[in-house]
Protein backbone atom coordinates (compact mmCIF):
# COMPACT_ATOMS: atom_id res chain seq x y z
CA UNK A 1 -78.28 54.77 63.46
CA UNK A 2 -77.61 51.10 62.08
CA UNK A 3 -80.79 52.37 59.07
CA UNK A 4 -78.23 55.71 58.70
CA UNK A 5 -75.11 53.60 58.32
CA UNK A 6 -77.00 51.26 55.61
CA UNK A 7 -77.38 53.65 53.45
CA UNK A 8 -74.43 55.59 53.45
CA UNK A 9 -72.93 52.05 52.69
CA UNK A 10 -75.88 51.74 49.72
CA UNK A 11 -75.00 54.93 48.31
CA UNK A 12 -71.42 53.99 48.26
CA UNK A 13 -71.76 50.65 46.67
CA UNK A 14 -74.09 52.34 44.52
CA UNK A 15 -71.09 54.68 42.87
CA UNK A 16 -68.73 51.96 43.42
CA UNK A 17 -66.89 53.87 46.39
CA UNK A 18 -67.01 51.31 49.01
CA UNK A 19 -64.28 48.72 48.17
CA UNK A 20 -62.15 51.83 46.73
CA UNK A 21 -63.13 53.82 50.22
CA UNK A 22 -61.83 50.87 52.66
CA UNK A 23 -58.97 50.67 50.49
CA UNK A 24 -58.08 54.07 50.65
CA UNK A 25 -58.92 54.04 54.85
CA UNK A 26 -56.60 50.94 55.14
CA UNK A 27 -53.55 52.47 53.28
CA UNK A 28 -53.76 55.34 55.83
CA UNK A 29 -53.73 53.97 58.33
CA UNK A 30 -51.11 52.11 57.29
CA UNK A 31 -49.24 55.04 56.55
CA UNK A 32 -49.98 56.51 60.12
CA UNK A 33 -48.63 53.40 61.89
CA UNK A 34 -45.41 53.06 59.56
CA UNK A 35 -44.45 56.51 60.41
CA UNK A 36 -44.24 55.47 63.45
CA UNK A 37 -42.31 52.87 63.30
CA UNK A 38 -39.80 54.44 61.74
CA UNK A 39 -39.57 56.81 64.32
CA UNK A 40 -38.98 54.09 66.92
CA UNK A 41 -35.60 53.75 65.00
CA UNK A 42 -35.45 49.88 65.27
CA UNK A 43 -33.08 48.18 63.35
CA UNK A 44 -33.79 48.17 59.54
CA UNK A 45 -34.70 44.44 59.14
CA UNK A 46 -37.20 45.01 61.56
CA UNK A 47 -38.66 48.23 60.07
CA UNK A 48 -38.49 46.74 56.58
CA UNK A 49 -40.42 43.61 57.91
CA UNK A 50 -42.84 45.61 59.45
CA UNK A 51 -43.48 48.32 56.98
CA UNK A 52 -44.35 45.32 54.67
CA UNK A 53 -47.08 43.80 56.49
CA UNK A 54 -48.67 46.84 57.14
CA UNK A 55 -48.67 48.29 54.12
CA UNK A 56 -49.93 45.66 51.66
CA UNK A 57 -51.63 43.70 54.29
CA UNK A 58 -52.93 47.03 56.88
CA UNK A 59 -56.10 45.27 58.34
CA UNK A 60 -54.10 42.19 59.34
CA UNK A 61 -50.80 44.15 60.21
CA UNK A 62 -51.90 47.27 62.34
CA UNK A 63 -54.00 44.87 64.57
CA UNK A 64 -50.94 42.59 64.78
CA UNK A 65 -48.23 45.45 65.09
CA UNK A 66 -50.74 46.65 68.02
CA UNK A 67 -50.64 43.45 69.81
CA UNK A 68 -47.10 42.23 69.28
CA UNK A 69 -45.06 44.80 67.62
CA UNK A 70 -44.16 46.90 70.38
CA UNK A 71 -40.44 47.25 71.79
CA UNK A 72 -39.10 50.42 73.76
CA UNK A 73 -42.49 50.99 74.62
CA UNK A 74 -42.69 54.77 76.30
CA UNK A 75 -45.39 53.23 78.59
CA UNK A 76 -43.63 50.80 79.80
CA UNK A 77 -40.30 52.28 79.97
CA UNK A 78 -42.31 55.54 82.37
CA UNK A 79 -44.21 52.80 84.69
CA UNK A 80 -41.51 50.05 84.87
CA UNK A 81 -38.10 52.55 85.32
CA UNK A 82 -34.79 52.06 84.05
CA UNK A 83 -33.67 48.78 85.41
CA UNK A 84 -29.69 49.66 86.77
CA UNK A 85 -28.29 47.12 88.92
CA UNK A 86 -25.99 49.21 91.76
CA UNK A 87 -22.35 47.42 91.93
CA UNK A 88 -21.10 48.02 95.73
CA UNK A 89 -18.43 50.41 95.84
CA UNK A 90 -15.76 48.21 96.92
CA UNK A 91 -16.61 45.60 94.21
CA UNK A 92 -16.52 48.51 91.26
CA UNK A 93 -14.12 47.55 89.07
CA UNK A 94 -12.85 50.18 86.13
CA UNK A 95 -14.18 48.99 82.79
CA UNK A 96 -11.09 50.33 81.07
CA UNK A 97 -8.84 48.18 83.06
CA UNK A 98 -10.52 44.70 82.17
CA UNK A 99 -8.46 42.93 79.28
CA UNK A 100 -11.94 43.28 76.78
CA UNK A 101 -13.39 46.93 75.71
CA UNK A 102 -16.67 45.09 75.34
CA UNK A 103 -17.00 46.36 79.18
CA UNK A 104 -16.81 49.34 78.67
CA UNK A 105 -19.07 49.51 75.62
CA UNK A 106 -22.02 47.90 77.86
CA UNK A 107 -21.55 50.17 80.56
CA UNK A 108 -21.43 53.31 78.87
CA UNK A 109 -24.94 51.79 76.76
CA UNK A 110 -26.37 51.70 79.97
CA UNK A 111 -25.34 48.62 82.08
CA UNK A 112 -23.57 48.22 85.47
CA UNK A 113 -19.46 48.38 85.48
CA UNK A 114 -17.78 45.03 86.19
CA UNK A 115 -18.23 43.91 89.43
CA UNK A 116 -15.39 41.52 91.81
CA UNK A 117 -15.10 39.52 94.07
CA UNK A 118 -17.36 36.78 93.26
CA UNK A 119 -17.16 32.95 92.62
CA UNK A 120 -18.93 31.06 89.38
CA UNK A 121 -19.33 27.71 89.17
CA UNK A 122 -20.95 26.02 85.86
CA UNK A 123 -23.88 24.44 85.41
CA UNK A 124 -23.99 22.09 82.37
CA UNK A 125 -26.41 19.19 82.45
CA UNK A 126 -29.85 19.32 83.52
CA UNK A 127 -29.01 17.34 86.51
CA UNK A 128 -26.69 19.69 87.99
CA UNK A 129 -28.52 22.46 86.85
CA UNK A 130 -32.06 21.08 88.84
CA UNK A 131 -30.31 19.64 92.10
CA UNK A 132 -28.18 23.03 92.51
CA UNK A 133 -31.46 24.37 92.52
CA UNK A 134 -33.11 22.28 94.86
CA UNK A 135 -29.80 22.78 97.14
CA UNK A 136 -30.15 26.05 97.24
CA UNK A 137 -34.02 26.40 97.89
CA UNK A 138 -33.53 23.96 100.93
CA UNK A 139 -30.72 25.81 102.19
CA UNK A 140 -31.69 29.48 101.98
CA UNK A 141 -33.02 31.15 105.29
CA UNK A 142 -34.90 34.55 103.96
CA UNK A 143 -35.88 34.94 100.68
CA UNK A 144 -35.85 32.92 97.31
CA UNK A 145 -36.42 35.11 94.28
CA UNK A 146 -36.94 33.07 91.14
CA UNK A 147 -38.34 34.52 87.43
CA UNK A 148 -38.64 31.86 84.79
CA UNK A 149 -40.16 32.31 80.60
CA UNK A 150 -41.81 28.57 81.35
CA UNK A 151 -43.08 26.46 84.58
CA UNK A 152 -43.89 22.87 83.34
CA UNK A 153 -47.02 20.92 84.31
CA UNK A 154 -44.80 18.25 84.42
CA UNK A 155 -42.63 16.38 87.16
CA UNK A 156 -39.81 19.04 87.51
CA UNK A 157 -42.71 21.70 88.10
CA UNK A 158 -44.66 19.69 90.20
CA UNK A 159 -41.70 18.88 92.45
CA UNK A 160 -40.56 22.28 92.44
CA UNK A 161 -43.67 23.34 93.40
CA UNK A 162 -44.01 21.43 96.35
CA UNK A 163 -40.53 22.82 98.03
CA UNK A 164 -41.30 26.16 97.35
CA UNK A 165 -44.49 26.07 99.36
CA UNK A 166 -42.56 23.96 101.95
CA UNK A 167 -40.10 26.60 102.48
CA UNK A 168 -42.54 29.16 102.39
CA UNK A 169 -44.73 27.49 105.33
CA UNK A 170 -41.00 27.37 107.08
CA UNK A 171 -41.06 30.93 106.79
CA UNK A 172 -39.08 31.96 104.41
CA UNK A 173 -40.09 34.65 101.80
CA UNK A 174 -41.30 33.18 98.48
CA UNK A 175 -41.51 35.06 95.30
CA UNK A 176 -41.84 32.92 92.18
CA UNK A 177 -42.12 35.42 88.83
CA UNK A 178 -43.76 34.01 85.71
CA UNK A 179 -44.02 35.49 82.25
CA UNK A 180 -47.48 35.65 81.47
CA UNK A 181 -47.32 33.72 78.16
CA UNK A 182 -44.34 31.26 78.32
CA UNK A 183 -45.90 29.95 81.51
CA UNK A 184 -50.06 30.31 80.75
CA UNK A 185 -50.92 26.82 81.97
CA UNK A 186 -49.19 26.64 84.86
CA UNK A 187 -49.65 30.68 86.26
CA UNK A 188 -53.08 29.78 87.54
CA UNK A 189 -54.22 26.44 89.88
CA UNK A 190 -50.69 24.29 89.40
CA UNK A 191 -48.85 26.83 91.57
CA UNK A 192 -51.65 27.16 94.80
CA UNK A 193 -50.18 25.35 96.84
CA UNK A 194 -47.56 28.04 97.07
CA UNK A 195 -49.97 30.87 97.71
CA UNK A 196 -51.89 28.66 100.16
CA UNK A 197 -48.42 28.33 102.21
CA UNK A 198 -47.53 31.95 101.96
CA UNK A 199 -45.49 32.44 98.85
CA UNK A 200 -46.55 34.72 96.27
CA UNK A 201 -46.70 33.84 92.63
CA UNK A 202 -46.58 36.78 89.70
CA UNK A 203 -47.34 36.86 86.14
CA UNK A 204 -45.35 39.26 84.02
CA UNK A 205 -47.44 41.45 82.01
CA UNK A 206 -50.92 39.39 81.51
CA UNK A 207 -52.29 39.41 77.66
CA UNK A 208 -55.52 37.98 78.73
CA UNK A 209 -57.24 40.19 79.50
CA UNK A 210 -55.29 42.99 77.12
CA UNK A 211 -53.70 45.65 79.38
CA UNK A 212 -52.92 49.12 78.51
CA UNK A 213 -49.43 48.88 79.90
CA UNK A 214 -48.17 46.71 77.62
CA UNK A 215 -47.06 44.35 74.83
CA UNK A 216 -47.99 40.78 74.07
CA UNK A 217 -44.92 40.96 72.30
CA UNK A 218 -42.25 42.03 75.33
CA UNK A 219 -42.06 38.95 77.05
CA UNK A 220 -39.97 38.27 80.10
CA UNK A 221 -37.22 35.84 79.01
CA UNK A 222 -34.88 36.13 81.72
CA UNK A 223 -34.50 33.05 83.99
CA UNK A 224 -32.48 33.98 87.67
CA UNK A 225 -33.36 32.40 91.09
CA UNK A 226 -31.96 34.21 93.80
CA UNK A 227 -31.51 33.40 97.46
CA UNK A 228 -30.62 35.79 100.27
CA UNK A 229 -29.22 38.00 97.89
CA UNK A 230 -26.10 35.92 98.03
CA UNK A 231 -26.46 33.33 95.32
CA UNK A 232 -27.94 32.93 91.97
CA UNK A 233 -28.35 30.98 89.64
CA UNK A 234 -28.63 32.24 85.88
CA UNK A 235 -28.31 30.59 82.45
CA UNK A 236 -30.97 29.11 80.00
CA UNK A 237 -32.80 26.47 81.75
CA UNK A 238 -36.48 26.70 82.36
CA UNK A 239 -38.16 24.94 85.11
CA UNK A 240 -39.36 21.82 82.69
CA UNK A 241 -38.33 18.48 82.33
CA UNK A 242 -36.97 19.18 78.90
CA UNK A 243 -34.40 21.93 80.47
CA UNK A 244 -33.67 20.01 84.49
CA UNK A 245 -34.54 17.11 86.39
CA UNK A 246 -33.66 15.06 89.51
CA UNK A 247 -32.85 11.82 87.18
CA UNK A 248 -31.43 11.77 83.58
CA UNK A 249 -33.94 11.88 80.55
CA UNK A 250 -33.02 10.76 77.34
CA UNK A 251 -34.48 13.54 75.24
CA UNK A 252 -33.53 15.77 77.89
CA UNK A 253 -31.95 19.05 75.69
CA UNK A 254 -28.38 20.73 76.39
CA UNK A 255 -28.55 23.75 78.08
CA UNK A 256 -25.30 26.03 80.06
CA UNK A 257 -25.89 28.12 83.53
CA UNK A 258 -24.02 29.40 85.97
CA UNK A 259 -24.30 29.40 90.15
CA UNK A 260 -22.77 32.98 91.20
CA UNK A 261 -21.87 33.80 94.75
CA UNK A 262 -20.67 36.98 95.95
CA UNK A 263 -21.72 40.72 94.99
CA UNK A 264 -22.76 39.31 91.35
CA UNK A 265 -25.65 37.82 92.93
CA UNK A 266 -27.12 41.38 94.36
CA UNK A 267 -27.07 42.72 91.42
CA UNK A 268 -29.31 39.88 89.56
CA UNK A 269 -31.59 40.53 92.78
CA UNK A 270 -32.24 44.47 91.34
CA UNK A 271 -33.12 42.77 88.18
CA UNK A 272 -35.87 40.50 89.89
CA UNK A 273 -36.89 42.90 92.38
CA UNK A 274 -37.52 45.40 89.67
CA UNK A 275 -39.20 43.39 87.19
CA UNK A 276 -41.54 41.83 90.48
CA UNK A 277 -42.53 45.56 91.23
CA UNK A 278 -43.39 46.12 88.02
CA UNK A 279 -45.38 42.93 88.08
CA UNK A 280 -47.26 43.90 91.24
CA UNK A 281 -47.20 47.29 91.74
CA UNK A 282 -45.01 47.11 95.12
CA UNK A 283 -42.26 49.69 95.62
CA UNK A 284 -38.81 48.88 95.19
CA UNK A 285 -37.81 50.89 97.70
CA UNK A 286 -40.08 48.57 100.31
CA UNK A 287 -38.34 45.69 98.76
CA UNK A 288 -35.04 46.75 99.35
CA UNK A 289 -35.18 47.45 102.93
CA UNK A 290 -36.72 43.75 103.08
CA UNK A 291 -33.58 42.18 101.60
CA UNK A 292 -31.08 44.26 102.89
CA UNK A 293 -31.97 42.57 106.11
CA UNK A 294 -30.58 39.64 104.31
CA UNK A 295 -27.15 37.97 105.38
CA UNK A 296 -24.77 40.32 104.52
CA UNK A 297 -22.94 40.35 100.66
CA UNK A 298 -19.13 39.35 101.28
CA UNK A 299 -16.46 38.79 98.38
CA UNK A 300 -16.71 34.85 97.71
CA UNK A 301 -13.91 34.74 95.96
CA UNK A 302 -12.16 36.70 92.73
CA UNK A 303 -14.15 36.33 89.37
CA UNK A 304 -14.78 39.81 87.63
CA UNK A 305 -18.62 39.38 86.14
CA UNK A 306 -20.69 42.43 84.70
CA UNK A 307 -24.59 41.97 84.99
CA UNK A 308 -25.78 43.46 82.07
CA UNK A 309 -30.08 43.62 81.19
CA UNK A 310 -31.22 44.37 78.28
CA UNK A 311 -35.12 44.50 77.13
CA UNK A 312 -38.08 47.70 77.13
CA UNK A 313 -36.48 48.60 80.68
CA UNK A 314 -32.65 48.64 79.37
CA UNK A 315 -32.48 52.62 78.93
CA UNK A 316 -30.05 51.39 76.13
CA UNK A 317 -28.88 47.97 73.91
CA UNK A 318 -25.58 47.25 76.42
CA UNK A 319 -26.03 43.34 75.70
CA UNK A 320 -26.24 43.59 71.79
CA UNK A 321 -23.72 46.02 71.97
CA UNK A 322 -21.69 44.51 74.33
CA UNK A 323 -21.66 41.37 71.42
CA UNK A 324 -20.92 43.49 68.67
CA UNK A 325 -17.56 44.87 70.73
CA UNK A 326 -16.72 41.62 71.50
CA UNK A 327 -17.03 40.07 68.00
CA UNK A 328 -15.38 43.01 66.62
CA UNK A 329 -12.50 43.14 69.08
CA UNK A 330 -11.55 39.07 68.57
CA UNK A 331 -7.72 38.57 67.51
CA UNK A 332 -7.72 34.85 67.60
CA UNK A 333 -11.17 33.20 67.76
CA UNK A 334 -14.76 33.83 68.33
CA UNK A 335 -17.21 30.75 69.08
CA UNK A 336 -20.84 31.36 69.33
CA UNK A 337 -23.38 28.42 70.73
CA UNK A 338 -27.04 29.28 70.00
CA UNK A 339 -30.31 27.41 69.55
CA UNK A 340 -31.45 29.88 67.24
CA UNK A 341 -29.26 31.94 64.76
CA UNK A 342 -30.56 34.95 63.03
CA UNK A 343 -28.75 38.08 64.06
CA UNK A 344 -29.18 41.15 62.62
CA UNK A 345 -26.85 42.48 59.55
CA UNK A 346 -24.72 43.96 61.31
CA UNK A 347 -23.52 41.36 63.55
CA UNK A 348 -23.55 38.74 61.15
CA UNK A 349 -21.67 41.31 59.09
CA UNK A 350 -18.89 41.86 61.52
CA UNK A 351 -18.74 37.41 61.87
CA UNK A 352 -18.22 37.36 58.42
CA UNK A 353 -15.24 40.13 58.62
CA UNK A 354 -13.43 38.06 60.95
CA UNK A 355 -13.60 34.92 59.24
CA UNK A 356 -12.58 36.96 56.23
CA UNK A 357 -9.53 38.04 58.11
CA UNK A 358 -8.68 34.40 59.09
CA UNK A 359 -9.87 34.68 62.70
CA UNK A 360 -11.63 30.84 64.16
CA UNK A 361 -15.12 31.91 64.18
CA UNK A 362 -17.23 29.14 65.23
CA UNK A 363 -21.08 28.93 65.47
CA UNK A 364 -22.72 25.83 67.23
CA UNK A 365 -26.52 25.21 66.40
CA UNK A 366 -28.52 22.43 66.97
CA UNK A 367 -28.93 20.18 63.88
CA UNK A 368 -32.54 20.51 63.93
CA UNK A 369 -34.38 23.11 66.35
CA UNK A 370 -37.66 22.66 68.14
CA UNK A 371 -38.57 25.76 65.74
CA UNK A 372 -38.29 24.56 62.16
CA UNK A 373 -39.36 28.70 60.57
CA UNK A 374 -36.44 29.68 62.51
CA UNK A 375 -34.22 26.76 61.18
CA UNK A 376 -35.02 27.74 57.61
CA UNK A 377 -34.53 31.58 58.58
CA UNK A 378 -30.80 30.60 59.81
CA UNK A 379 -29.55 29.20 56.76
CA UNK A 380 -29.27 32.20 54.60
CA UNK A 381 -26.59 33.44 57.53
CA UNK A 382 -25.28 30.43 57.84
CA UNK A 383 -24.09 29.66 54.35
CA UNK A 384 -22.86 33.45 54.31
CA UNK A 385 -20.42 32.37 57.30
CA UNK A 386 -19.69 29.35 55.47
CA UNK A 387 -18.42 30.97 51.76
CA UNK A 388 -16.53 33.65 54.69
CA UNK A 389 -14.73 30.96 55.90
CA UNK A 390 -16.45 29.99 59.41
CA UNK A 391 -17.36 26.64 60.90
CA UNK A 392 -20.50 25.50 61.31
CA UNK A 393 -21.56 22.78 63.90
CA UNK A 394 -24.91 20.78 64.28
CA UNK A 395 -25.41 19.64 67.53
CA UNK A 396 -27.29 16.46 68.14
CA UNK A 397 -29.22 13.99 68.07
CA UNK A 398 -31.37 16.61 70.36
CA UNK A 399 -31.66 20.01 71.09
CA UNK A 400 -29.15 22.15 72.11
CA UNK A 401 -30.79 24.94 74.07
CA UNK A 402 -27.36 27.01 75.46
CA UNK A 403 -26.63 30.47 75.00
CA UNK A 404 -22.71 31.46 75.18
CA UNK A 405 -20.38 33.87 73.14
CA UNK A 406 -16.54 32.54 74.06
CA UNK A 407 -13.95 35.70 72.36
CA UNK A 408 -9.80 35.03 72.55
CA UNK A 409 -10.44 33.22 75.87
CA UNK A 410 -10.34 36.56 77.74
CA UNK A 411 -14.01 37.22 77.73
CA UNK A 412 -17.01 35.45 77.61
CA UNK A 413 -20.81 36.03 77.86
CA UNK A 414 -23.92 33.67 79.19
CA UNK A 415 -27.25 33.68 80.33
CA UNK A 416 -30.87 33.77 78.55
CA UNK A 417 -30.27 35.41 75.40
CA UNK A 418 -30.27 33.51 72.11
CA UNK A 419 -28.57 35.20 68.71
CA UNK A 420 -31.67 36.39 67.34
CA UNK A 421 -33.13 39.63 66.70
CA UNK A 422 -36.11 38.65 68.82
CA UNK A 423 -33.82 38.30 71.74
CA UNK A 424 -31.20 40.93 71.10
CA UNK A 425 -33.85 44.19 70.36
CA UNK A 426 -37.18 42.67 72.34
CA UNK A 427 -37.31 40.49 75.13
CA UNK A 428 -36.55 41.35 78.45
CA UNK A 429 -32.99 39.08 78.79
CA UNK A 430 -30.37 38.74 81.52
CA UNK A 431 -26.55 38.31 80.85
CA UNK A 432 -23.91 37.99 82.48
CA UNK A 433 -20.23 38.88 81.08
CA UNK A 434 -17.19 36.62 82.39
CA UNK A 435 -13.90 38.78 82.69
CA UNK A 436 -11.51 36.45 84.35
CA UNK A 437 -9.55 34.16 82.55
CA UNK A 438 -9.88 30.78 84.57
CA UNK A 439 -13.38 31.12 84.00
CA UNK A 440 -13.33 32.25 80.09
CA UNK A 441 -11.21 29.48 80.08
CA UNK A 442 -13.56 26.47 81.28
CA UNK A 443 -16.37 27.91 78.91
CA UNK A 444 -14.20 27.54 75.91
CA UNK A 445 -13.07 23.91 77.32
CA UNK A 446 -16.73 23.11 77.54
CA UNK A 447 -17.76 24.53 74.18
CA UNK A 448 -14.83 22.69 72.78
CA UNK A 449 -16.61 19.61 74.47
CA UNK A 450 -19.92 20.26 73.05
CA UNK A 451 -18.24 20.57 69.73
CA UNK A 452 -17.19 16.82 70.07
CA UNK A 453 -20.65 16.13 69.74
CA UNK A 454 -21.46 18.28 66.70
CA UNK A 455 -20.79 17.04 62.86
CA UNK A 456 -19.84 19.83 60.40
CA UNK A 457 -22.60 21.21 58.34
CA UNK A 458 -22.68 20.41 54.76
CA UNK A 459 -20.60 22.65 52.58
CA UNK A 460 -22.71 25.86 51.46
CA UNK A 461 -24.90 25.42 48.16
CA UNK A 462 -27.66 27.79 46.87
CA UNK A 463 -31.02 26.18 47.79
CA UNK A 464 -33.44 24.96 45.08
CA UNK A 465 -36.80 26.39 44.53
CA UNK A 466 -39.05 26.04 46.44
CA UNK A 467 -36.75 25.78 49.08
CA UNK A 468 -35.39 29.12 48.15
CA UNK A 469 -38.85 30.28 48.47
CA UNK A 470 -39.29 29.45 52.34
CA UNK A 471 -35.88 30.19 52.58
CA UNK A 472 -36.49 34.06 51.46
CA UNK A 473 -40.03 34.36 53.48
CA UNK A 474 -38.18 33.38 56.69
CA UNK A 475 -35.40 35.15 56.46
CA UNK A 476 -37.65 38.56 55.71
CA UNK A 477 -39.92 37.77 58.45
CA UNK A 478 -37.16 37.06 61.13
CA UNK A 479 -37.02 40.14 62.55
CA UNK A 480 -40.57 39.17 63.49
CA UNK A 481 -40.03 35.61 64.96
C-alpha cells in the first residue's frame, strides 16, 4: 500500500499536480466547513473571523474550527437538554409588570420569569466574598453544590479543599464541579482528599482525551455554590487567591458577587444540577428527589431577581438579549463594568446611540488587563464610545475582574459574564437580573465607588502604525478570543 501511495505521489510531482492537488483538496474543504458555519447563523464578526482562517489558512483552520470553534453544538444541546430553571408558582412574578422590558425579552428568549421573594446581599472584596463562603460551607446541613471555571493550587484552594472534605466526612453531600480546562491542574490529585471523605469532584467536558460530545471551545464559565437549595452565592470570583482569601492580598483583583437567599437560590441549583448530570451522566430526575428533601424554600425577604443561563444549553441568547433591551431601553444612564470589552456590533452600536442621544453611558475597564490581545482588541470600541460621547474609566493599579450592567437605577444585571463575544455567544455563563430598586440602587452606589478609583482614559486619537496594525488583527480576531 505505502509502495502504491509513492507512486501515485511520483506521478503527481512528476506533472506538477501535487502542490496544485493539496491546494485544490484544502480549499474544499474549506468550502465544506464554511458552509457550515454559516448555517450555524452566528453573529457576523464571528462568521467573518472564521470564514477567514479557514479559507486562506484551511489546514490550520478546519483542525482548529474542529477543536474550538463549536457553539450551539446539536450534540450537546440533544445529550445535555435545555437548561430551564422552574420559578415556584407563588414566587412567579409577570415580566410585563417589572419597571424594565429587558424581563420580558429574556424570558420570552428562553429564560425563567422573574422570581420574588428573595433577599441579596453584596459581595465586594475578596474577603467577604471567601469568608461568606466558608460561612456557608460550615453551616449547611445537606448538600453544597459548587461549579467554578478555576480551583487554585494555591492557599485559598488548599483551604477550601480541606472543609469540603470535612463536611463531607460529617455527612453532608459534596459536589464540587470543575471545568475541565480552567481548572486542569487542580481536577486531578489536589482535590482527593474530598473523594477520599465522600464528596464527589466533576470535570466539565474533559479535552484530554478528545470526546465526541463536545467542544474544547464551550467551556463552563459559570461560578455558583449552592447550599440546601436555600442559598447561593454567584458573581465572578473563582476559588484562587487572586479572586478570595481569608486575609487581604495586595495584588488581590476587584471582583462583585452576590449571596441570594430565598427561591432565587433553587433556581441556580437547576443550573448546577443540570450541568453536574451532564458532567456525570446521573439523572436529574434522581437529583431532584435528593434535594427536594432539602429544608424547605421560604420567601427570605422581597427582592425580584430573574436567573437567566445562557451558553450551548440556553435553547436561546436571553442574557445577550436581555443586555441589548436593557441598553436600548436606558432614559438616563447606562454604566457597564467589565474586565474585558469587545461586544459585538450591535451592542456597541446601540452604546454609541445612547451616548449620541446624551444619555450617561459609562464603561469601567481595568487600565491594563491580565490579557493584553484583548486590551488591544478593546480599543477600537472604546475610542468609538469616546468620539460618541461616553466615559471611559481605567481601573487600577490592578485588575478589575467584575461583571455588572447598572441601567436608570431600575435594573441591573451580575454574575459571570464579561462584555465579550466569547462570553455573550459561547461559554456556558450564569446571570442574574436585579429588579428591585433598593438593590439596583446599592450596585450603582458601588459602581459609583469603584469609579473613584478609576482615572479617565486619554481622549480618543487614531493609533499609529504599527499600532494600528495589532490594533486591526485583534479586533478581527475577537470574535475568536
Amino acid at each position: 500500500m505505502h509502495d502504491a501511495l509513492s507512486q501515485v505521489r511520483g506521478f503527481l510531482a512528476g506533472w506538477g499536480l501535487e502542490a496544485s492537488l493539496f491546494s485544490l483538496l484544502g480549499f474544499a474543504l474549506g468550502l465544506f466547513f464554511v458552509a457550515r458555519l454559516v448555517s450555524e447563523k452566528r453573529a457576523p464578526a464571528n462568521t467573518f473571523a472564521w470564514m477567514l482562517v479557514i479559507l486562506f489558512l484551511p489546514w490550520v483552520g478546519v483542525p482548529l474550527y474542529l477543536l474550538i470553534g463549536g457553539r450551539k453544538l446539536r450534540r450537546v444541546r440533544e445529550r445535555k437538554g435545555a437548561v430551564r430553571p422552574v420559578v415556584p408558582p407563588a414566587c412567579v412574578v409577570d415580566p410585563s409588570a417589572v419597571a424594565s422590558s429587558a424581563a420580558q425579552t429574556m424570558f420570552a428568549a428562553g429564560g425563567p420569569p422573574p422570581c420574588s421573594g428573595n433577599r441579596l446581599a453584596f459581595l465586594t472584596t475578596g474577603e467577604d466574598a471567601y469568608a461568606e463562603l466558608e460561612r456557608r460551607i460550615g453551616e449547611a446541613r445537606a448538600q453544597i453544590h459548587i461549579a467554578t471555571f478555576i480551583l487554585g493550587r494555591d492557599d485559598t484552594g488548599r483551604r477550601l479543599v480541606r472543609l469540603l472534605a470535612q463536611r463531607a466526612r460529617e455527612g453532608v453531600r459534596v459536589r464540587l464541579l470543575l471545568d475541565a480546562v480552567g481548572s486542569f491542574l487542580s481536577s486531578f490529585d489536589f482535590v482527593r482528599p474530598v473523594r477520599q471523605a465522600g464528596g464527589q469532584v466533576e470535570r466539565f467536558m474533559p479535552v484530554l482525551p478528545f470526546t465526541p460530545r463536545g467542544s474544547a471551545n464551550l467551556r463552563n464559565h459559570r461560578k455558583i455554590a449552592v447550599f440546601d437549595r436555600s442559598c447561593a452565592i454567584v458573581g465572578g470570583h473563582n476559588l484562587a487567591r487572586f479572586y478570595m482569601g481569608p486575609v487581604r492580598r495586595a495584588r488581590r483583583w476587584r471582583d462583585f458577587g452576590g449571596v441570594i437567599e430565598g427561591p432565587a437560590a433553587a433556581l441556580l441549583d437547576d443550573v448546577f444540577i443540570a450541568d453536574w448530570c451532564f458532567a456525570t451522566g446521573e439523572r436529574e430526575a434522581d437529583l431532584m428527589r435528593e434535594v427536594t428533601a432539602a429544608p424547605d424554600i421560604v420567601r427570605r425577604g422581597e427582592t425580584c431577581l430573574q436567573v437567566v443561563a445562557s451558553g450551548p444549553d440556553a435553547p436561546g441568547d436571553p442574557l445577550y438579549e436581555g443586555m441589548l433591551a436593557m441598553v436600548q431601553e436606558a432614559a438616563e444612564s447606562v454604566w457597564v463594568v467589565t474586565p474585558y470589552f469587545i461586544p459585538d456590533d450591535v451592542l456597541l452600536r446601540s452604546l454609541i446611540v445612547k451616548a449620541r442621544a446624551g444619555r450617561d453611558v459609562t464603561v469601567i475597564v481595568p487600565r491594563r488587563s491580565d490579557h493584553p490581545i484583548t486590551d488591544l482588541a478593546r480599543r477600537h470600541h472604546l475610542r468609538e464610545l469616546q468620539h460618541a460621547g461616553a466615559r471611559v474609566l481605567l481601573h487600577g493599579p490592578g485588575m478589575m475582574h467584575s461583571k455588572a450592567l447598572i441601567v436608570d437605577r431600575r435594573v441591573a444585571l451580575f454574575g459571570s459574564a464579561n462584555l465579550d463575544q466569547r462570553s455573550l455567544f459561547v461559554n456556558f455563563e450564569i446571570g442574574v437580573a436585579v429588579h428591585s430598586p433598593s438593590e439596583v440602587a446599592a450596585m450603582r452606589a458601588w459602581a459609583e465607588e469603584l469609579a473613584r478609583h478609576c482615572h479617565p482614559a486619554r481622549p480618543p486619537r487614531a493609533a499609529r502604525f504599527p499600532a494600528s496594525l495589532a490594533e486591526d488583527v485583534s479586533r478581527l480576531l475577537a470574535p475568536l478570543l
